[in-house]
Protein backbone atom coordinates (compact mmCIF):
# COMPACT_ATOMS: atom_id res chain seq x y z
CA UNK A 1 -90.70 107.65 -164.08
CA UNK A 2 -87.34 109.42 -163.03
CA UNK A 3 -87.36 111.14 -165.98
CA UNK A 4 -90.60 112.79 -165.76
CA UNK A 5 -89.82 113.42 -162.04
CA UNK A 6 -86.49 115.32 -163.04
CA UNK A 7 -88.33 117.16 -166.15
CA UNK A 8 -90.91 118.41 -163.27
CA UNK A 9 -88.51 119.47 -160.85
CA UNK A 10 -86.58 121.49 -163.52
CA UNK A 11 -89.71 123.26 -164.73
CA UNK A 12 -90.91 124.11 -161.16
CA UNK A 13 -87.40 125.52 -160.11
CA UNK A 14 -87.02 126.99 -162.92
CA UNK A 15 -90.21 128.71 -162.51
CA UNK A 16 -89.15 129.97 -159.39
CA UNK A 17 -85.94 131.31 -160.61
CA UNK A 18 -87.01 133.08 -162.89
CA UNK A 19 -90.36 134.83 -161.55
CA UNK A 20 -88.21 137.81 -159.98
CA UNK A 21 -87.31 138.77 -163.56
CA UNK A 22 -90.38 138.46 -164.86
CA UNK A 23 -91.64 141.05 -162.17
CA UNK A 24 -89.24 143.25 -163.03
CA UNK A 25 -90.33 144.42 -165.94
CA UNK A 26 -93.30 145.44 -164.37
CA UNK A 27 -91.94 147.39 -161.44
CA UNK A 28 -91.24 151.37 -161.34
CA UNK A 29 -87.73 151.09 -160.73
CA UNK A 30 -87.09 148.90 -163.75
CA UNK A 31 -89.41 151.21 -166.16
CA UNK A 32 -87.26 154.28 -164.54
CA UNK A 33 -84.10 152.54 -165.00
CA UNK A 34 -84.67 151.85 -168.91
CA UNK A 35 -86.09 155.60 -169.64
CA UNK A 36 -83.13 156.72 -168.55
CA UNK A 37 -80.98 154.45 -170.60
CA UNK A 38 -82.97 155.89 -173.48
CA UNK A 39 -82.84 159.19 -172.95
CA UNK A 40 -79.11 158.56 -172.51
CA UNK A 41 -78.68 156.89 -175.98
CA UNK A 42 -80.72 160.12 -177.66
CA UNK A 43 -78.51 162.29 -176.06
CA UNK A 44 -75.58 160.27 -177.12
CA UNK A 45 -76.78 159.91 -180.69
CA UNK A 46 -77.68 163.65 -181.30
CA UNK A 47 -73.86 164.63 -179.79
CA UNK A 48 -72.34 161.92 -182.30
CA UNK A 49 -74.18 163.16 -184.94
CA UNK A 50 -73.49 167.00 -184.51
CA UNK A 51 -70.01 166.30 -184.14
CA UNK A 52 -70.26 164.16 -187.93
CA UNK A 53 -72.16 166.82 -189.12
CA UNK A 54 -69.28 169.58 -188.14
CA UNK A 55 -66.74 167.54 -188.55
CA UNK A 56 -67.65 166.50 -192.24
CA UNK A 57 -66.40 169.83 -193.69
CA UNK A 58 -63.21 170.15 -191.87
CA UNK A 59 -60.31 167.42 -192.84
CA UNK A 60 -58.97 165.58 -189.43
CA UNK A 61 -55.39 165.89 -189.37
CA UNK A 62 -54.78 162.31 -188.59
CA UNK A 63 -55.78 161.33 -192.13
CA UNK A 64 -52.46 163.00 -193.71
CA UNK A 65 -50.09 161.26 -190.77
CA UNK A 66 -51.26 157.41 -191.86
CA UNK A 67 -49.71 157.73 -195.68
CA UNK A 68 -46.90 159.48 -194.10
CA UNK A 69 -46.18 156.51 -191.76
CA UNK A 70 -46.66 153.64 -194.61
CA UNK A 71 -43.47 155.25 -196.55
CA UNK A 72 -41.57 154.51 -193.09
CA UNK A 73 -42.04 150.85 -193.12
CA UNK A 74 -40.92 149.91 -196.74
């Protein structure tokens, strides 16, 4: 019987606990809140991938200065 107490008394507060976030989704602020994220991602995304797109075609000048450095530690 304590059992099925316990089990009930963990459902209902969890029930409670968790309502807020459930609402949350819903709300204005939230919806707001992950638009911006997204837009923030795109923006981030389109900037990484100009910068591959330009940097593709010119050689970094860090690639020469790691087989330079290997010689050093033998």
């Amino acid at each position: 019987m304590s059992t099925t107490l316990g089990m009930a008394s963990v459902f209902a507060l969890s029930t409670l606990l968790l309502s807020p976030l459930a609402l949350a989704e819903e709300s204005q602020t939230f919806v707001a809140q992950q638009a911006a994220r997204a837009a923030a991602f795109q923006q981030n995304q389109a900037e990484m991938s100009a910068k591959t797109q330009h940097g593709s075609s010119e050689q970094p000048p860090s690639a020469s200065l790691g087989q330079s450095d290997s010689g050093k530690d033998s």
